[in-house]
PDB file of N, CA and C in Angstrom:
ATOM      1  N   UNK A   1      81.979  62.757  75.857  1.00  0.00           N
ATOM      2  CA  UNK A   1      81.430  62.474  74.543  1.00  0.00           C
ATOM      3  C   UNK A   1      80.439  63.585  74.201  1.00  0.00           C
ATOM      4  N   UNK A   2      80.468  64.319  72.899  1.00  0.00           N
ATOM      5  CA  UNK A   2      79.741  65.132  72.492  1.00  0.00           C
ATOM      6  C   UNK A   2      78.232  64.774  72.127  1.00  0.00           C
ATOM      7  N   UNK A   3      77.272  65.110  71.766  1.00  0.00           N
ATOM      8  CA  UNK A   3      76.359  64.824  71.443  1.00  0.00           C
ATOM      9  C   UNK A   3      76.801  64.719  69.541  1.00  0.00           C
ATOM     10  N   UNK A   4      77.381  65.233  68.735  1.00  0.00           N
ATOM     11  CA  UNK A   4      78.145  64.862  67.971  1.00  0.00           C
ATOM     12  C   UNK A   4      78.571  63.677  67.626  1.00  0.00           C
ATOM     13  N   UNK A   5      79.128  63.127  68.775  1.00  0.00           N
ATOM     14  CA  UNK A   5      80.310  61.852  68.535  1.00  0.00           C
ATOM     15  C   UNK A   5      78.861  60.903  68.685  1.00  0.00           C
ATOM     16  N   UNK A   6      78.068  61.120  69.809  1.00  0.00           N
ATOM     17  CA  UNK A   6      76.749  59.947  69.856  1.00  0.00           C
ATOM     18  C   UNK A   6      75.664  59.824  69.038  1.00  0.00           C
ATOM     19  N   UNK A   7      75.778  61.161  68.347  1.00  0.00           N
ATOM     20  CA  UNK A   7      74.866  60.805  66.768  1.00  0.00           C
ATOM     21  C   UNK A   7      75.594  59.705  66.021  1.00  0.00           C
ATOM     22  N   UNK A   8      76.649  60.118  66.023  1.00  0.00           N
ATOM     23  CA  UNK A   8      77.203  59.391  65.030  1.00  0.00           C
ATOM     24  C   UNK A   8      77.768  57.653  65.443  1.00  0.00           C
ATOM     25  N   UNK A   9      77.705  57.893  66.641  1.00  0.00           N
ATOM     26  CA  UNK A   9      78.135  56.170  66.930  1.00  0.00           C
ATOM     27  C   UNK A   9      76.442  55.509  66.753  1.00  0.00           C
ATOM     28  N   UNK A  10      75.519  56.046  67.245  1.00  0.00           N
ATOM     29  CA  UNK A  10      73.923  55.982  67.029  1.00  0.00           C
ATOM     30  C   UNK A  10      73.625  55.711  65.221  1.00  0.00           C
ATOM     31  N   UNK A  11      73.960  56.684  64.165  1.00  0.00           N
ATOM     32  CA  UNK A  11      74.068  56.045  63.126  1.00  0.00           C
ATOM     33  C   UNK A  11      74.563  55.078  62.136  1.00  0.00           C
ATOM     34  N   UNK A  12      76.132  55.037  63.012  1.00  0.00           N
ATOM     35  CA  UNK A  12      76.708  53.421  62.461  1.00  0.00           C
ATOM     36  C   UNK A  12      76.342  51.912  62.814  1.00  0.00           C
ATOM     37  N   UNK A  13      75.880  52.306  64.487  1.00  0.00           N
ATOM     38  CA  UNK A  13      74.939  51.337  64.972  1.00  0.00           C
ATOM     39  C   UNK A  13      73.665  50.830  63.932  1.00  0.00           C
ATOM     40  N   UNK A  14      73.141  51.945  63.530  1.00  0.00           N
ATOM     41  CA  UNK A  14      71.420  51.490  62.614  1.00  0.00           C
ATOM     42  C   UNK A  14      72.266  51.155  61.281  1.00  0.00           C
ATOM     43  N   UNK A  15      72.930  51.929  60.507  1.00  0.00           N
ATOM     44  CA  UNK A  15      73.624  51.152  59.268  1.00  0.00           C
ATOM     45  C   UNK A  15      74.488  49.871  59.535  1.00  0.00           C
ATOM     46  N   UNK A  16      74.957  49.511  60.517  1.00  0.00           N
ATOM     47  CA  UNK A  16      75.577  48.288  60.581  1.00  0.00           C
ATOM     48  C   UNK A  16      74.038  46.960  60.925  1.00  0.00           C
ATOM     49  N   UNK A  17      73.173  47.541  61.667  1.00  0.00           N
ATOM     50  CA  UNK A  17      71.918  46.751  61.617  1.00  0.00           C
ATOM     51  C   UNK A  17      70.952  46.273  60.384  1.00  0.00           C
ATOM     52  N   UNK A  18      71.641  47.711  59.547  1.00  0.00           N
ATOM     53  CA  UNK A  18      70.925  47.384  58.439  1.00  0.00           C
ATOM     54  C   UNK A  18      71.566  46.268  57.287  1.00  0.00           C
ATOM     55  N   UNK A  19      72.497  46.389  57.503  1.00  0.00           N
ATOM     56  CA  UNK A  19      73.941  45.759  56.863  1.00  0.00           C
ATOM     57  C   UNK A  19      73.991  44.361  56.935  1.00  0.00           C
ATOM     58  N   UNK A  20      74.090  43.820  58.012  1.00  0.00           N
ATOM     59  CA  UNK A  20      73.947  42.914  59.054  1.00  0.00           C
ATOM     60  C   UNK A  20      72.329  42.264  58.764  1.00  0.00           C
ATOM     61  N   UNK A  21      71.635  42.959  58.633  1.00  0.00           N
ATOM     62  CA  UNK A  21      70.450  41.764  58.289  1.00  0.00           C
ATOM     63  C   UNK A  21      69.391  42.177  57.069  1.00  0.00           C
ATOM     64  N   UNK A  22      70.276  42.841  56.125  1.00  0.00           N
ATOM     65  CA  UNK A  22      69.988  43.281  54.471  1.00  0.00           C
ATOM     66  C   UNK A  22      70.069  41.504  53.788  1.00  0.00           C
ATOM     67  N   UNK A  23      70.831  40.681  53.812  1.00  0.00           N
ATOM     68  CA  UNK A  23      70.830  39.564  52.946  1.00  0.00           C
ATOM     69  C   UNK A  23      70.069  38.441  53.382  1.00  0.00           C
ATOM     70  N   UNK A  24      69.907  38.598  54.607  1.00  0.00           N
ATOM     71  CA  UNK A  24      68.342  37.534  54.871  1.00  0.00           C
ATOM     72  C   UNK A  24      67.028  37.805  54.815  1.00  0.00           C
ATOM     73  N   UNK A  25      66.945  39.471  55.021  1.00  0.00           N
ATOM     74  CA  UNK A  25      65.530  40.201  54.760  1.00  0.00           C
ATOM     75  C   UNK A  25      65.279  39.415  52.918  1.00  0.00           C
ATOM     76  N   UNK A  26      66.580  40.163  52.024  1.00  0.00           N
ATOM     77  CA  UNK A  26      66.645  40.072  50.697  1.00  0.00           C
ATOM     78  C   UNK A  26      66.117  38.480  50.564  1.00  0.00           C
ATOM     79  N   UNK A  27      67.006  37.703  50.829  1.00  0.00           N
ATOM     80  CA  UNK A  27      66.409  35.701  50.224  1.00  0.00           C
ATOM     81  C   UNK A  27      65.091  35.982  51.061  1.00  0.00           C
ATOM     82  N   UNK A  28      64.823  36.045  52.074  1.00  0.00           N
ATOM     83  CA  UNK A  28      63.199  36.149  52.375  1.00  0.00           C
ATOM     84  C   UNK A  28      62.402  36.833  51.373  1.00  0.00           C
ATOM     85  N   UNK A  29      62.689  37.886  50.977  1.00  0.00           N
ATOM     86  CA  UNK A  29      61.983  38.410  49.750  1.00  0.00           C
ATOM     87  C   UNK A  29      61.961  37.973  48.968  1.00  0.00           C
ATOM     88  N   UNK A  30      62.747  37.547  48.190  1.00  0.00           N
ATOM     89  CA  UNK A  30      63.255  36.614  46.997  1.00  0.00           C
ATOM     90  C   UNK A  30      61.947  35.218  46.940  1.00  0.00           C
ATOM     91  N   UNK A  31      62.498  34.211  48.185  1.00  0.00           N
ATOM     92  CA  UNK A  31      62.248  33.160  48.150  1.00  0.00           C
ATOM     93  C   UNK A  31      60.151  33.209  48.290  1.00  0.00           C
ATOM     94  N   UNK A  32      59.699  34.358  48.988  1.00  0.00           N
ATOM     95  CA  UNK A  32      58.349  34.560  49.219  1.00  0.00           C
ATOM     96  C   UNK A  32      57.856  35.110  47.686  1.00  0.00           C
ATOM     97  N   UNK A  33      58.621  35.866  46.750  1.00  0.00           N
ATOM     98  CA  UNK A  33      58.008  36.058  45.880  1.00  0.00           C
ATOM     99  C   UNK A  33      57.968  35.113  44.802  1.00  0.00           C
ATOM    100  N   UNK A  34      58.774  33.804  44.944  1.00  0.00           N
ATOM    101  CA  UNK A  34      58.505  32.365  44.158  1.00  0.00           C
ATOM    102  C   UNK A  34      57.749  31.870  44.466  1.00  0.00           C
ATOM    103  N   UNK A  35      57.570  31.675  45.881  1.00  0.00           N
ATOM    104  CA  UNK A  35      56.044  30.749  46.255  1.00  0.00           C
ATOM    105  C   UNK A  35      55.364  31.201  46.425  1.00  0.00           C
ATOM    106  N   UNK A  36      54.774  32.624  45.861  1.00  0.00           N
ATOM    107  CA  UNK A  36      53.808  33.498  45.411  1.00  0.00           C
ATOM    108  C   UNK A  36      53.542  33.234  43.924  1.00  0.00           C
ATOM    109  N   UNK A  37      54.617  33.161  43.427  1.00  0.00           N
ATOM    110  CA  UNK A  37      54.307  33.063  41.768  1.00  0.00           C
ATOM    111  C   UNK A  37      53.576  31.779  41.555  1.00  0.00           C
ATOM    112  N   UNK A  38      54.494  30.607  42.385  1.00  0.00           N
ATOM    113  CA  UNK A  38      54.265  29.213  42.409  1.00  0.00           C
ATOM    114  C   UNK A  38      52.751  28.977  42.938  1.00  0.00           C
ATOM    115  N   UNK A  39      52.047  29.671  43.807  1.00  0.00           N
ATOM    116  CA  UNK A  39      51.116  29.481  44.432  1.00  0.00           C
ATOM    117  C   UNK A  39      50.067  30.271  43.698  1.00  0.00           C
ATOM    118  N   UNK A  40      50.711  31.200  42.634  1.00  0.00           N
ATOM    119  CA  UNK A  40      49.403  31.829  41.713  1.00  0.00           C
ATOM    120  C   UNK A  40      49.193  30.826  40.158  1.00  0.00           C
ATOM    121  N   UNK A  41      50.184  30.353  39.980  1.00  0.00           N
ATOM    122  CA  UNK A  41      50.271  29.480  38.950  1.00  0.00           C
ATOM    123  C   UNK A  41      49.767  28.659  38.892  1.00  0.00           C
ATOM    124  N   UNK A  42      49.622  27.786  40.278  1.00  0.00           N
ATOM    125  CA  UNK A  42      48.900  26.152  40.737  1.00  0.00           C
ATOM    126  C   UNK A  42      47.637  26.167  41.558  1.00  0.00           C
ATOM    127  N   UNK A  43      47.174  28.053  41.557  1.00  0.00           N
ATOM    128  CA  UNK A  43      45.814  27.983  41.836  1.00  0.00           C
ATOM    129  C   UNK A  43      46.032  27.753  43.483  1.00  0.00           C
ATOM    130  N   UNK A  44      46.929  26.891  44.196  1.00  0.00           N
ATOM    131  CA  UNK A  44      47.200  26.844  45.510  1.00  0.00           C
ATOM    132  C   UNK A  44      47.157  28.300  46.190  1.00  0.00           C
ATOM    133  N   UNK A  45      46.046  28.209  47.329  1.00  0.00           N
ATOM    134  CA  UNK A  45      45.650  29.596  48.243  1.00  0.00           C
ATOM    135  C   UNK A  45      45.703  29.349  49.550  1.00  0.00           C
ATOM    136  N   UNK A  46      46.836  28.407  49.995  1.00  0.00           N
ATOM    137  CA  UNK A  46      47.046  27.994  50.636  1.00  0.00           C
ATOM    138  C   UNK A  46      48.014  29.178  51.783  1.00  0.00           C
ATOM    139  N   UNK A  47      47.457  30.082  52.650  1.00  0.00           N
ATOM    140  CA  UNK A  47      48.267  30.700  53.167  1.00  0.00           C
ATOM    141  C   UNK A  47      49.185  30.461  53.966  1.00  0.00           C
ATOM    142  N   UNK A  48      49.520  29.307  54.891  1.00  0.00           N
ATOM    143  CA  UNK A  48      50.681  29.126  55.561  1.00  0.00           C
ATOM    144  C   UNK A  48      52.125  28.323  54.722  1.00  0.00           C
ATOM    145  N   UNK A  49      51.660  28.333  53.637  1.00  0.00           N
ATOM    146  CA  UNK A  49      52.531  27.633  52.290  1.00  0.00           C
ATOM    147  C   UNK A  49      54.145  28.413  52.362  1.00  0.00           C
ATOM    148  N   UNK A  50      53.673  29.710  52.187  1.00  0.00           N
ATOM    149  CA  UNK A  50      54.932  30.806  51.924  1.00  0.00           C
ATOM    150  C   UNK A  50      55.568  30.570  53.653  1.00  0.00           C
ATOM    151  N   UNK A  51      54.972  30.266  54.854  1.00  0.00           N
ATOM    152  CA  UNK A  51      56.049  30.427  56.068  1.00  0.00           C
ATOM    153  C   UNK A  51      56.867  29.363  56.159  1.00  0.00           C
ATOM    154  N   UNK A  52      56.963  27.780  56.002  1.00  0.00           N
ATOM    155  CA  UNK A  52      58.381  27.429  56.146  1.00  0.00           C
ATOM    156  C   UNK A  52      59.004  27.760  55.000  1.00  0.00           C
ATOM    157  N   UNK A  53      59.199  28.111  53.971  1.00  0.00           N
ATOM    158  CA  UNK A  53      60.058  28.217  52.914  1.00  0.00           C
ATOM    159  C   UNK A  53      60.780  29.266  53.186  1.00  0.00           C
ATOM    160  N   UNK A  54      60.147  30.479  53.829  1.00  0.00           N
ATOM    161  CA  UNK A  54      60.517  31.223  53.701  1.00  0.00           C
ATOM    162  C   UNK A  54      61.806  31.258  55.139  1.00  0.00           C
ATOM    163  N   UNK A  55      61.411  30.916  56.114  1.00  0.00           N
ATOM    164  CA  UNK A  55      61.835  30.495  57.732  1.00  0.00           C
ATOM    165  C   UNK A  55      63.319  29.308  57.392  1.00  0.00           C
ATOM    166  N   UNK A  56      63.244  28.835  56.479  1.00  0.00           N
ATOM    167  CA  UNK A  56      64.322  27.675  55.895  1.00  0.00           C
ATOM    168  C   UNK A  56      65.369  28.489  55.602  1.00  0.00           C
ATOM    169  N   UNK A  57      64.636  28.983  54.569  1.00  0.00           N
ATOM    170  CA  UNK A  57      65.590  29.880  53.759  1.00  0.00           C
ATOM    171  C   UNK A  57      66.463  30.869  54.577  1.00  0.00           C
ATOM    172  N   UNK A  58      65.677  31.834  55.771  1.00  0.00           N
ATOM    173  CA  UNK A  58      66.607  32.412  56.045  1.00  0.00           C
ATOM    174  C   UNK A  58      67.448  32.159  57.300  1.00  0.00           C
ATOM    175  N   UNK A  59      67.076  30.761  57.916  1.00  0.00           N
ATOM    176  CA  UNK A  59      67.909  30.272  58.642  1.00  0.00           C
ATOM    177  C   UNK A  59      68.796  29.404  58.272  1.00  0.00           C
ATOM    178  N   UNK A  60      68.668  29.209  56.905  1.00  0.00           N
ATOM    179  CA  UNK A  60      70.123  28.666  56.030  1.00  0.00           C
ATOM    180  C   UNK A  60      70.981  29.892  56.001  1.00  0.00           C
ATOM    181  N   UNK A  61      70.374  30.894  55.273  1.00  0.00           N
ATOM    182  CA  UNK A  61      71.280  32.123  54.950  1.00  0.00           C
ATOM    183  C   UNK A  61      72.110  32.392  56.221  1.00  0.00           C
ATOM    184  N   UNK A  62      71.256  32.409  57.431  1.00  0.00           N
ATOM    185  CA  UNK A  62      71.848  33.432  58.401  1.00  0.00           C
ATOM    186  C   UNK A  62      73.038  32.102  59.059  1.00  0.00           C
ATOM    187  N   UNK A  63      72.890  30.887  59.181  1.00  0.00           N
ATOM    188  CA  UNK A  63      74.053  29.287  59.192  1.00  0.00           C
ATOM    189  C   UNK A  63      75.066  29.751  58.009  1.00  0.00           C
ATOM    190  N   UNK A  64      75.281  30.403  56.801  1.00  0.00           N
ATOM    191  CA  UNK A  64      76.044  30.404  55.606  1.00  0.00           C
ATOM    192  C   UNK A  64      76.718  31.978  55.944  1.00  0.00           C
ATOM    193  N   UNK A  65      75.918  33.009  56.535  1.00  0.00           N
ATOM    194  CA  UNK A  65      76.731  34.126  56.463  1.00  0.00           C
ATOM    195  C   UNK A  65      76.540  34.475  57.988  1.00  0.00           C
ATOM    196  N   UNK A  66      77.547  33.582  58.842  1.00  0.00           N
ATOM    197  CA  UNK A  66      77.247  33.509  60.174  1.00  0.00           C
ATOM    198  C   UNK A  66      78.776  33.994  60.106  1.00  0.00           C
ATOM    199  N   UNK A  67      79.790  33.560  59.495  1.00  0.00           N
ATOM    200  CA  UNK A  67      81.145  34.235  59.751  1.00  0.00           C
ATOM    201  C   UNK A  67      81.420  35.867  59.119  1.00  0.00           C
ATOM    202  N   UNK A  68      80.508  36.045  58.253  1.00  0.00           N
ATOM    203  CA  UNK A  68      80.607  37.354  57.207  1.00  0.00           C
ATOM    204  C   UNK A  68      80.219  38.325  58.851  1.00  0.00           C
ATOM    205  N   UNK A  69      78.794  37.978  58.733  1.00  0.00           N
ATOM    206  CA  UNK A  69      78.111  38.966  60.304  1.00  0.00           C
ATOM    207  C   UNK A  69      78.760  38.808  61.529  1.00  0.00           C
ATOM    208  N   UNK A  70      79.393  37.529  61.870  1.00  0.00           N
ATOM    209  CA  UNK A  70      80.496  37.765  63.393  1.00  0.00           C
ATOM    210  C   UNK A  70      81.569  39.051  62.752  1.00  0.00           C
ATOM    211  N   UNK A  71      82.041  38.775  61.886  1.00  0.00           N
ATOM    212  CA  UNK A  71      83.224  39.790  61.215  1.00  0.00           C
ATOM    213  C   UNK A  71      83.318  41.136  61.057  1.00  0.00           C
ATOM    214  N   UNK A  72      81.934  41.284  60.845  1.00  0.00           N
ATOM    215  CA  UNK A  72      81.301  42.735  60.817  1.00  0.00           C
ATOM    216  C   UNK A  72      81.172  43.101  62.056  1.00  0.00           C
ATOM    217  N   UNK A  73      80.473  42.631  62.811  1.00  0.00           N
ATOM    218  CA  UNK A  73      80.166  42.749  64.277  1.00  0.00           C
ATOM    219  C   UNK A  73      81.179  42.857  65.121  1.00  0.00           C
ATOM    220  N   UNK A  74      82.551  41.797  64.820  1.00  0.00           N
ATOM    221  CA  UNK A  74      83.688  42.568  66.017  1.00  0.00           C
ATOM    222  C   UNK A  74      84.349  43.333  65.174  1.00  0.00           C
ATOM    223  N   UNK A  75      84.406  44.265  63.903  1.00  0.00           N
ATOM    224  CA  UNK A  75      84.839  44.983  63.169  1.00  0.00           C
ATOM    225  C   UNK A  75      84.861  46.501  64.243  1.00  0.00           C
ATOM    226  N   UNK A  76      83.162  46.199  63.876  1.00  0.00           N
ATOM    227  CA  UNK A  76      82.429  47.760  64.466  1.00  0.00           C
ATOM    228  C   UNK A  76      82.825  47.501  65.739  1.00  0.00           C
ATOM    229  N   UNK A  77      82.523  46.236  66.920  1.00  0.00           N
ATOM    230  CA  UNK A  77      83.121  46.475  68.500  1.00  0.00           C
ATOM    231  C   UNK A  77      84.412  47.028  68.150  1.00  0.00           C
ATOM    232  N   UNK A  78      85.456  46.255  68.090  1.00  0.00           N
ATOM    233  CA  UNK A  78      86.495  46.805  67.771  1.00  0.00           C
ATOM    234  C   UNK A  78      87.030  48.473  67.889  1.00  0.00           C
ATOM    235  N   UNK A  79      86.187  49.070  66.614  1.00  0.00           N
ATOM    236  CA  UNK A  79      86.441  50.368  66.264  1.00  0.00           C
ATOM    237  C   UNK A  79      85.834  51.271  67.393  1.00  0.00           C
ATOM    238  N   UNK A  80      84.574  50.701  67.968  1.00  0.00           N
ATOM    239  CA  UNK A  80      84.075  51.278  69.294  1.00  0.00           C
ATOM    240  C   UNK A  80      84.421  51.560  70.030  1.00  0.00           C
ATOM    241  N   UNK A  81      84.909  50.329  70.446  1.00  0.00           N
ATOM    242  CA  UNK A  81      85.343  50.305  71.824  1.00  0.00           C
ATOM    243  C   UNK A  81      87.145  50.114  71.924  1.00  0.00           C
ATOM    244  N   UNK A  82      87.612  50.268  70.645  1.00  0.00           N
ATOM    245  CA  UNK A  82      89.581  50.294  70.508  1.00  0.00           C
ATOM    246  C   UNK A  82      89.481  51.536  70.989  1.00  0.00           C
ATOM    247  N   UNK A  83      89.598  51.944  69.616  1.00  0.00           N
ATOM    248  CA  UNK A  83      89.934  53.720  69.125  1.00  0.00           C
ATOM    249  C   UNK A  83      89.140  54.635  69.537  1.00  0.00           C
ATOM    250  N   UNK A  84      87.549  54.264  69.759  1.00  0.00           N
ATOM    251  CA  UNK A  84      86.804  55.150  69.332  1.00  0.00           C
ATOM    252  C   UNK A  84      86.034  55.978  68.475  1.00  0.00           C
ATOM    253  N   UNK A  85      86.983  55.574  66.970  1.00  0.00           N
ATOM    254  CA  UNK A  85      86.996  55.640  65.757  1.00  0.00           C
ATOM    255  C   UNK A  85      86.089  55.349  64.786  1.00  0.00           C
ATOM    256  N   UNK A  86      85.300  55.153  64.367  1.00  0.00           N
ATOM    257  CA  UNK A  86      84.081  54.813  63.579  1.00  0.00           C
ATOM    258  C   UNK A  86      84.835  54.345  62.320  1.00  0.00           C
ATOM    259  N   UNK A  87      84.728  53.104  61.843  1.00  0.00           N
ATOM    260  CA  UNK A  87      85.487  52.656  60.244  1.00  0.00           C
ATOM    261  C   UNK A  87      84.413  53.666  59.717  1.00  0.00           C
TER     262      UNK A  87
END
């Protein structure tokens, strides 16, 4: 293996990481900047307010896109460790 070929299996690795946990970072963002709004609106300064909502949320997401991320995940094994091949 070239140092070539391991950059590049090294960068599909971090873009598939990023890939892979881009839509639960995102509803965590999402859902923290409502009960921010919600919590500036109602005067509530309540700081542990925003952690289960936010902890719900993305352990729903990650229960709902648990087959999308297995799919991805033996996509890339797959291509790794088949061919060698990088999709």
């Amino acid at each position: 293996m070239s140092l070539q070929q391991a950059t590049e299996f090294i960068r599909q690795a971090l873009i598939m990481a990023l890939v892979v946990s881009a839509p639960m970072l995102v509803i965590g963002l999402v859902v923290g900047i409502v009960v921010s709004l919600v919590q500036a609106l109602t005067q509530i300064q309540e700081q542990t307010l925003t952690f289960v909502p936010k902890i719900s949320a993305m352990i729903v997401a990650a229960i709902i896109l648990m087959p999308w991320i297995g799919q991805r995940l033996m996509d890339y094994a797959i291509a790794m460790f088949g061919t060698g091949q990088m999709p």
